[in-house]
Protein backbone atom coordinates (compact mmCIF):
# COMPACT_ATOMS: atom_id res chain seq x y z
CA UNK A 1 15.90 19.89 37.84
CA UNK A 2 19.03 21.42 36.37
CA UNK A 3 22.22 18.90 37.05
CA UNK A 4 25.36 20.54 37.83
CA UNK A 5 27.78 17.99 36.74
CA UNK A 6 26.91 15.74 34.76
CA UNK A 7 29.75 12.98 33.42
CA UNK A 8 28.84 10.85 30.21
CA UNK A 9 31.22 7.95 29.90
CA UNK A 10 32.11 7.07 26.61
CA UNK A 11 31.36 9.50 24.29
CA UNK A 12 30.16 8.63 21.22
CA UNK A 13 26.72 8.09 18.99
CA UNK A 14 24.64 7.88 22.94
CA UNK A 15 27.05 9.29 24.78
CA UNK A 16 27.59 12.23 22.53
CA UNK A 17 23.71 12.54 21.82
CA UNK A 18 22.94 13.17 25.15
CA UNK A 19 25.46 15.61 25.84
CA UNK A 20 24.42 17.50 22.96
CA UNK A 21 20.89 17.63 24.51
CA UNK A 22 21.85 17.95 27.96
CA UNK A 23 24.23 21.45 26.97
CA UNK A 24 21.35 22.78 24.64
CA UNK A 25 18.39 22.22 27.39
CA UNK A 26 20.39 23.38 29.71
CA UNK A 27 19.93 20.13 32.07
CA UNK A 28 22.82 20.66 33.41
CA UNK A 29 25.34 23.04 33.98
CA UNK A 30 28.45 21.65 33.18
CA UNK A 31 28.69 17.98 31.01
CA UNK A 32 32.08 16.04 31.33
CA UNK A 33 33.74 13.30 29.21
CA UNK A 34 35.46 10.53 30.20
CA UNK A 35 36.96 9.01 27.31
CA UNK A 36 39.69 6.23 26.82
CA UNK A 37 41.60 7.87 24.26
CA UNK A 38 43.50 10.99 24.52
CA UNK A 39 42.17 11.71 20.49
CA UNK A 40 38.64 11.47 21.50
CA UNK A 41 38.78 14.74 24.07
CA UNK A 42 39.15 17.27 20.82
CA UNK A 43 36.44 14.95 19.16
CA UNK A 44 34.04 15.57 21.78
CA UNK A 45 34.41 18.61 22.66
CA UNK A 46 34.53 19.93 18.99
CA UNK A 47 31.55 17.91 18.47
CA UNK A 48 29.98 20.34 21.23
CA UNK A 49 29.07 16.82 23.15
CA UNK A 50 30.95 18.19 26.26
CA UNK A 51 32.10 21.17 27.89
CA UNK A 52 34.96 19.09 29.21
CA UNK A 53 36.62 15.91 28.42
CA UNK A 54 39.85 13.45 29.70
CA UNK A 55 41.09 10.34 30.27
CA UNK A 56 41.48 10.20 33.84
CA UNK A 57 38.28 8.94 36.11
CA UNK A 58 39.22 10.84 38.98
CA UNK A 59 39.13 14.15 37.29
CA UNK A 60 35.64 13.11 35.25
CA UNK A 61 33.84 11.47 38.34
CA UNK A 62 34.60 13.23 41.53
CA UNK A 63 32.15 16.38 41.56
CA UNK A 64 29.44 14.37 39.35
CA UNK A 65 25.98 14.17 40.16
CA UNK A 66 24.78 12.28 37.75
CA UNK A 67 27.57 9.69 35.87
CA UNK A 68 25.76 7.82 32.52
CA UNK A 69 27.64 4.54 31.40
CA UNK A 70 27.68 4.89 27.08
CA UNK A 71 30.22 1.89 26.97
CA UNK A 72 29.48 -1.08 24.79
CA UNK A 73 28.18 -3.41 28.09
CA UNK A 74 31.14 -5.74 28.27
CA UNK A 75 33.42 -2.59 29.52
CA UNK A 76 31.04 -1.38 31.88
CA UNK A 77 31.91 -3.56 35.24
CA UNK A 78 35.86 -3.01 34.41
CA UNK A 79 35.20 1.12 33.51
CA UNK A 80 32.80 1.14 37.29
CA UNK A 81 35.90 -0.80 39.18
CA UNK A 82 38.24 2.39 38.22
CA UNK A 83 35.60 4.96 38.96
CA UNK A 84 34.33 3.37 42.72
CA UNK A 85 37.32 5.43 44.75
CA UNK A 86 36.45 8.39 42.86
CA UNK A 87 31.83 8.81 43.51
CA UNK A 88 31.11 11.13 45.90
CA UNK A 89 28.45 10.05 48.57
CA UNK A 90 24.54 9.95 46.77
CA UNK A 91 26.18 9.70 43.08
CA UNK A 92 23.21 8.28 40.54
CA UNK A 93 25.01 6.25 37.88
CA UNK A 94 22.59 4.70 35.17
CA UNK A 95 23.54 3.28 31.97
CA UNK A 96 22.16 2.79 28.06
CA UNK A 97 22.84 -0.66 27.79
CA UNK A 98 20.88 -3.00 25.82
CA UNK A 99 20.84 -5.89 28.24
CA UNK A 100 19.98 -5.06 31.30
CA UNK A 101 19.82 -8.09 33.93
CA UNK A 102 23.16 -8.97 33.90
CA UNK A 103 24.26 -5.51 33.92
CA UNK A 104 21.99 -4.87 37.21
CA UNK A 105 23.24 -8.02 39.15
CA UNK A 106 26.62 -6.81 38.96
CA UNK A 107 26.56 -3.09 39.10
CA UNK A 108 24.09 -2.30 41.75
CA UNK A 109 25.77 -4.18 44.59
CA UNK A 110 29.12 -2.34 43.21
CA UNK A 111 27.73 0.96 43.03
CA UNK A 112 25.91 0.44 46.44
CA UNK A 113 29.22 -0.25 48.07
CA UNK A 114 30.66 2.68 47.46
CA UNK A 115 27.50 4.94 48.63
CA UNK A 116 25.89 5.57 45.18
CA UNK A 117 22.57 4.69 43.62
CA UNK A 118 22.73 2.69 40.41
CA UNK A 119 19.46 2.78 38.24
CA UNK A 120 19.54 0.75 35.09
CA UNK A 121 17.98 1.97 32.21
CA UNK A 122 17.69 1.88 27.84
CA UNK A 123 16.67 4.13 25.34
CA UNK A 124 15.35 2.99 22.22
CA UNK A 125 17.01 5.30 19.59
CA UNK A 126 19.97 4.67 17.73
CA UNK A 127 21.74 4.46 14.29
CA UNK A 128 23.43 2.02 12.48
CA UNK A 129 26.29 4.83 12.40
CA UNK A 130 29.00 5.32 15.01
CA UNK A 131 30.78 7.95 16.88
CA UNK A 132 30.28 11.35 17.95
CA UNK A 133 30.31 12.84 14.87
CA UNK A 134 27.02 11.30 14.17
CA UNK A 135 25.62 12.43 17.43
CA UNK A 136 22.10 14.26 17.23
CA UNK A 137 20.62 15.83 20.11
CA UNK A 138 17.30 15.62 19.12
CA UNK A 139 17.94 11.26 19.14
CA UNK A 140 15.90 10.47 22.15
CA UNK A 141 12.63 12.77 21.89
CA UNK A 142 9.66 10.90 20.91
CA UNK A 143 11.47 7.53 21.96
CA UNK A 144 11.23 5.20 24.72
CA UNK A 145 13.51 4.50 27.50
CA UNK A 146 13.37 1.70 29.82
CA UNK A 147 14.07 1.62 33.73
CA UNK A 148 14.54 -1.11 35.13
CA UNK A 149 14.57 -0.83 39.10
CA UNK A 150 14.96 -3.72 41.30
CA UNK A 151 13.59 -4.06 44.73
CA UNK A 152 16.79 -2.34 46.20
CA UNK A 153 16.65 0.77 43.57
CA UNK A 154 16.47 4.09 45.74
CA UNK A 155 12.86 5.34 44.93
CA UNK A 156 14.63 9.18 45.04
CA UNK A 157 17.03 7.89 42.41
CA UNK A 158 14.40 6.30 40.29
CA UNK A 159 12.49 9.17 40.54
CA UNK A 160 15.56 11.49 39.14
CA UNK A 161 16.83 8.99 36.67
CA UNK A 162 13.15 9.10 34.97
CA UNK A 163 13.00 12.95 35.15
CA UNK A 164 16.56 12.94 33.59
CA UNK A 165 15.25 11.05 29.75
CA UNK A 166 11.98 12.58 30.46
CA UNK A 167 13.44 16.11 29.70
CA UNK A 168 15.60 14.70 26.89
CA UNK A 169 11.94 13.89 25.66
CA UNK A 170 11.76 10.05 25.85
CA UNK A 171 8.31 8.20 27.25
CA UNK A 172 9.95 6.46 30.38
CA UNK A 173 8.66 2.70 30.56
CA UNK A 174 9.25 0.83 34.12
CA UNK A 175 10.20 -2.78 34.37
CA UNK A 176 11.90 -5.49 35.86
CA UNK A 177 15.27 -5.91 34.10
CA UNK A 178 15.05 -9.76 33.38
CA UNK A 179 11.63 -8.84 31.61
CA UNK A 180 12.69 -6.07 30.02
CA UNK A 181 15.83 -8.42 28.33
CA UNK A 182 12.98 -10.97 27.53
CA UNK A 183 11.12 -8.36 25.03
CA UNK A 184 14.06 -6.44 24.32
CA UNK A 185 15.20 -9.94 22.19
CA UNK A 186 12.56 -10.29 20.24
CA UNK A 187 11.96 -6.19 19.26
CA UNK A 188 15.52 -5.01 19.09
CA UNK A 189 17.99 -8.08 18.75
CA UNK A 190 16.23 -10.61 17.02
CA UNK A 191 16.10 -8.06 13.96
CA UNK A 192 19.85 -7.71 14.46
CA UNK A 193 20.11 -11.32 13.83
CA UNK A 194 17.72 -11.55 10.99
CA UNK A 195 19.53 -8.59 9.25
CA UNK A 196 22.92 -9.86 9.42
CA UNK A 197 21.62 -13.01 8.64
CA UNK A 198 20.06 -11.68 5.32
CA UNK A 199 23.02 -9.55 4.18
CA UNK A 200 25.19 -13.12 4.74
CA UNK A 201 22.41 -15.40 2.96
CA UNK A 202 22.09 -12.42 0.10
CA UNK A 203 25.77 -11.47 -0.91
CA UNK A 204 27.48 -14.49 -0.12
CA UNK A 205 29.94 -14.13 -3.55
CA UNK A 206 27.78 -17.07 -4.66
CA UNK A 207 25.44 -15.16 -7.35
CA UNK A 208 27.03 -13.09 -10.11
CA UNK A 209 25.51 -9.62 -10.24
CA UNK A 210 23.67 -10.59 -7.11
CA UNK A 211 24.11 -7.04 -5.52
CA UNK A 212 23.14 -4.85 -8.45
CA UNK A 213 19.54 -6.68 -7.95
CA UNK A 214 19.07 -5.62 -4.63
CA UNK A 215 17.00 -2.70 -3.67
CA UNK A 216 15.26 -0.22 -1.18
CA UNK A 217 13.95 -3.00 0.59
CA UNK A 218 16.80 -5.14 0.61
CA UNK A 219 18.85 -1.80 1.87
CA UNK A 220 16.03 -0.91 4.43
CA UNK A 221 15.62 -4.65 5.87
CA UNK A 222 19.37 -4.74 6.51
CA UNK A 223 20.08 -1.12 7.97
CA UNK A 224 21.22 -2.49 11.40
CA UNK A 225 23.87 -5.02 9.53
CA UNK A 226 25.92 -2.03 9.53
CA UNK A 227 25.74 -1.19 13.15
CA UNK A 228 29.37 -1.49 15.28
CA UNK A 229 30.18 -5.36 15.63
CA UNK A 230 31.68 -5.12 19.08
CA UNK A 231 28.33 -3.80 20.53
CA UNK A 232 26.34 -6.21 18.99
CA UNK A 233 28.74 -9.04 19.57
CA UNK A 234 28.49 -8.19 23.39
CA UNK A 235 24.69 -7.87 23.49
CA UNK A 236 24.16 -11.08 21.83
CA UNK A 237 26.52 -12.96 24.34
CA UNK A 238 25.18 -10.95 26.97
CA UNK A 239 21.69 -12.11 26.46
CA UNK A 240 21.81 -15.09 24.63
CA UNK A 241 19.51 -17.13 26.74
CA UNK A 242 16.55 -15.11 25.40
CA UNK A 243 17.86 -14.45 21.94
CA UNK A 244 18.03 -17.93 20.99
CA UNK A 245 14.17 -18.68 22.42
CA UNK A 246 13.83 -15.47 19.92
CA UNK A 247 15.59 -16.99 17.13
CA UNK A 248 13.90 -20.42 17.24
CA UNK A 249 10.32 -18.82 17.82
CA UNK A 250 11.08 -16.74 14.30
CA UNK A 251 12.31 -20.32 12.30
CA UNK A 252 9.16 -22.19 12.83
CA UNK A 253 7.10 -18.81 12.15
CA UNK A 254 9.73 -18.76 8.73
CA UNK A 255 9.14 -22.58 8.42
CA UNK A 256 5.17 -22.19 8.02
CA UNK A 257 5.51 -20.04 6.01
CA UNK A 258 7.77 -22.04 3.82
CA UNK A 259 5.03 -24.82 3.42
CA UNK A 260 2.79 -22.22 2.08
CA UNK A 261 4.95 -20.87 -0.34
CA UNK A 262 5.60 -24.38 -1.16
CA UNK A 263 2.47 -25.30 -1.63
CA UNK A 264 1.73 -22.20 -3.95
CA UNK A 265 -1.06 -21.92 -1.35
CA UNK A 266 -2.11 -18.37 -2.31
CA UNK A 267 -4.98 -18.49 0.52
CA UNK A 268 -2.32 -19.12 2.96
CA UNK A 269 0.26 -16.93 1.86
CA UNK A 270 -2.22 -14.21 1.61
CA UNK A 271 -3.17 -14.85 5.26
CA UNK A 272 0.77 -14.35 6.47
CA UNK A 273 1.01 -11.06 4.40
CA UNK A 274 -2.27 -9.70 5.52
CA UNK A 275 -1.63 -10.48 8.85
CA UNK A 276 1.75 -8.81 8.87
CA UNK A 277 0.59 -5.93 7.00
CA UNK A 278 -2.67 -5.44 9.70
CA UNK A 279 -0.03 -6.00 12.90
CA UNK A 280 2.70 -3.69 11.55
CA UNK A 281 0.48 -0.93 10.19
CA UNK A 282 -1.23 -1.39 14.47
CA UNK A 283 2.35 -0.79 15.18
CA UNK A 284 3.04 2.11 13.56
CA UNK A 285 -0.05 3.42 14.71
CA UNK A 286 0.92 3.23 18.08
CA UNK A 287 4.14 4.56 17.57
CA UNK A 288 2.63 7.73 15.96
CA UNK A 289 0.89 8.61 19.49
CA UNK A 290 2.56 11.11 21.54
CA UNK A 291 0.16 12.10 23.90
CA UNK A 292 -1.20 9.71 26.76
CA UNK A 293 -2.24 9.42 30.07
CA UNK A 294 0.05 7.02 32.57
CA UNK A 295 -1.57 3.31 32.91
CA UNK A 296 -0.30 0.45 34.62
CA UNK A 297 -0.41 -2.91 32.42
CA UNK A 298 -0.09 -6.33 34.36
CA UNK A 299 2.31 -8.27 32.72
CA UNK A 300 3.12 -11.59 34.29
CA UNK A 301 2.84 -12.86 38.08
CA UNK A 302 2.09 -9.11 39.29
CA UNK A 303 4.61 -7.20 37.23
CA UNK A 304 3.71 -4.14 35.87
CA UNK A 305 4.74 -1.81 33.35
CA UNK A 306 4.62 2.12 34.24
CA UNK A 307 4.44 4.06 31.31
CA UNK A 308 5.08 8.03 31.35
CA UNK A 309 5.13 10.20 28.95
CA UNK A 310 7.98 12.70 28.42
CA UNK A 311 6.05 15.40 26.31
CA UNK A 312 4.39 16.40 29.22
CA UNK A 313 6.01 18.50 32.20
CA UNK A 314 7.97 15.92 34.30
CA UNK A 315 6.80 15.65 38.18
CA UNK A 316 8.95 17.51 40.82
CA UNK A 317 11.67 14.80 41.49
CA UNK A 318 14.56 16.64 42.94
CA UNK A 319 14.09 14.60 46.08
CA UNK A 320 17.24 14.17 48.59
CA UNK A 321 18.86 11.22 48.23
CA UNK A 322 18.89 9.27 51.71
């Protein structure tokens, strides 16, 4: 399905990413920027991000088919309330937000309101850098993005929202939004937290000398410390419930494995390492895979997890939108 307006709002490292991919692919035929600063239009459209960019929602929303939220989540309700009198009848908007429940909650019924479809959804890829100028539009092929419908999600919508990261080459995963915020804290957030919690327990100012004895793993391990503060400060707000079951899961996994350093128990210690080593080197494993069939997992109390993958050619979903 080729998209002929397509309207990214805020564009930078996502934002810009996907309008690189979407103007290369030719997924749609025109891209438009709506940016809060006036600075950012040459930005973005130098960048090639865009084909068109400005400041005004009226002008960015009102002939879009498809309108993708890029705003760190804690703007997106205020930045939907000035685009509502501007969606034409049967707009999709989705988003790339990071929590997704009480993003849903609010923007569905707001969306709905004014005659549009909302489908949430969240691509893992990313950088710890910022901006359009580190924009890639290769960033989402090989990753994963998450929908997350709800029981009132047009199935038409769905369908296009799906085909939409599937031809920016992301594997699309389906699944409730409130689950999808209770894994996203312990795979994504909780490694925030650990990071910046590392780079603060590490070069504290307390250690003379401290930094020049800290390495590739030291630099690797805390990558995501250098990530953009506001984003992270709303995600972790946004979803602390789950981040702090997260957080205290990861201190008594720390704390036994204090007592066997303690200890100098070298038969335990050896256990946690090996273990590690076996589960990550599984993970990476899986991650390598690029190529499998869809399955349906059962989760918990009947919810499942559709997986699709984007490599192959996406099913017809230009349905009408009713």
């Amino acid at each position: 399905m080729q998209w002929k307006t397509i309207t990214i709002v805020g564009v930078g490292l996502l934002g810009g990413s996907i309008g690189l991919c979407c103007r290369h692919t030719g997924i749609a035929a025109r891209v438009v920027g709506l940016v809060r600063r006036p600075q950012s239009i040459k930005e973005c459209v130098e960048a090639g991000a865009v084909d068109y960019a400005t400041t005004d929602p009226g002008e960015a929303i009102s002939e879009s088919e498809l309108v993708i939220l890029c705003t760190p989540i804690g703007q997106m309700v205020p930045v939907v309330k000035t685009m509502l009198p501007y969606l034409q009848k049967g707009t999709i908007v989705t988003d790339v937000g990071s929590v997704k429940w009480p993003v849903v909650k609010q923007l569905e019924p707001l969306i709905s309101r004014a005659n549009g479809y909302f489908v949430g959804a969240h691509p893992m890829a990313g950088s710890e850098k910022t901006g359009v100028a580190n924009a890639r539009g290769e960033l989402f092929r090989g990753a994963v993005c998450v929908i997350t419908p709800t029981t009132k999600t047009n199935r038409a919508a769905l369908c296009n929202v799906k085909s939409f990261w599937q031809a920016l080459g992301a594997t699309t995963l389906e699944m409730p939004p409130y689950i999808h915020d209770r894994l996203v804290a312990y795979g994504s957030h909780l490694p925030h937290v650990t990071a910046v919690s590392l780079v603060r327990t590490v070069l504290n100012g307390k250690r003379n000398q401290q930094e020049y004895l800290c390495a590739s793993g030291f630099r690797d391990s805390t990558r995501v410390a250098s990530s953009s503060d506001q984003m992270w400060c709303d995600i972790l707000a946004t979803n602390n419930k789950n981040v702090i079951k997260a957080i205290d899961d990861f201190i008594r996994e720390l704390r036994r494995f204090r007592t066997a350093i303690a200890k100098g128990d070298r038969c335990a210690i050896g256990r946690f390492l090996n273990k590690a080593k076996q589960q990550r080197d599984n993970w990476c494993l899986l991650k390598e895979k690029n190529s499998m069939a869809t399955y349906f997992t059962p989760l918990q109390q009947g919810a499942q997890i559709k997986i699709e993958y984007g490599e192959k050619q996406p099913p017809n979903c230009t349905q009408q939108l009713m």
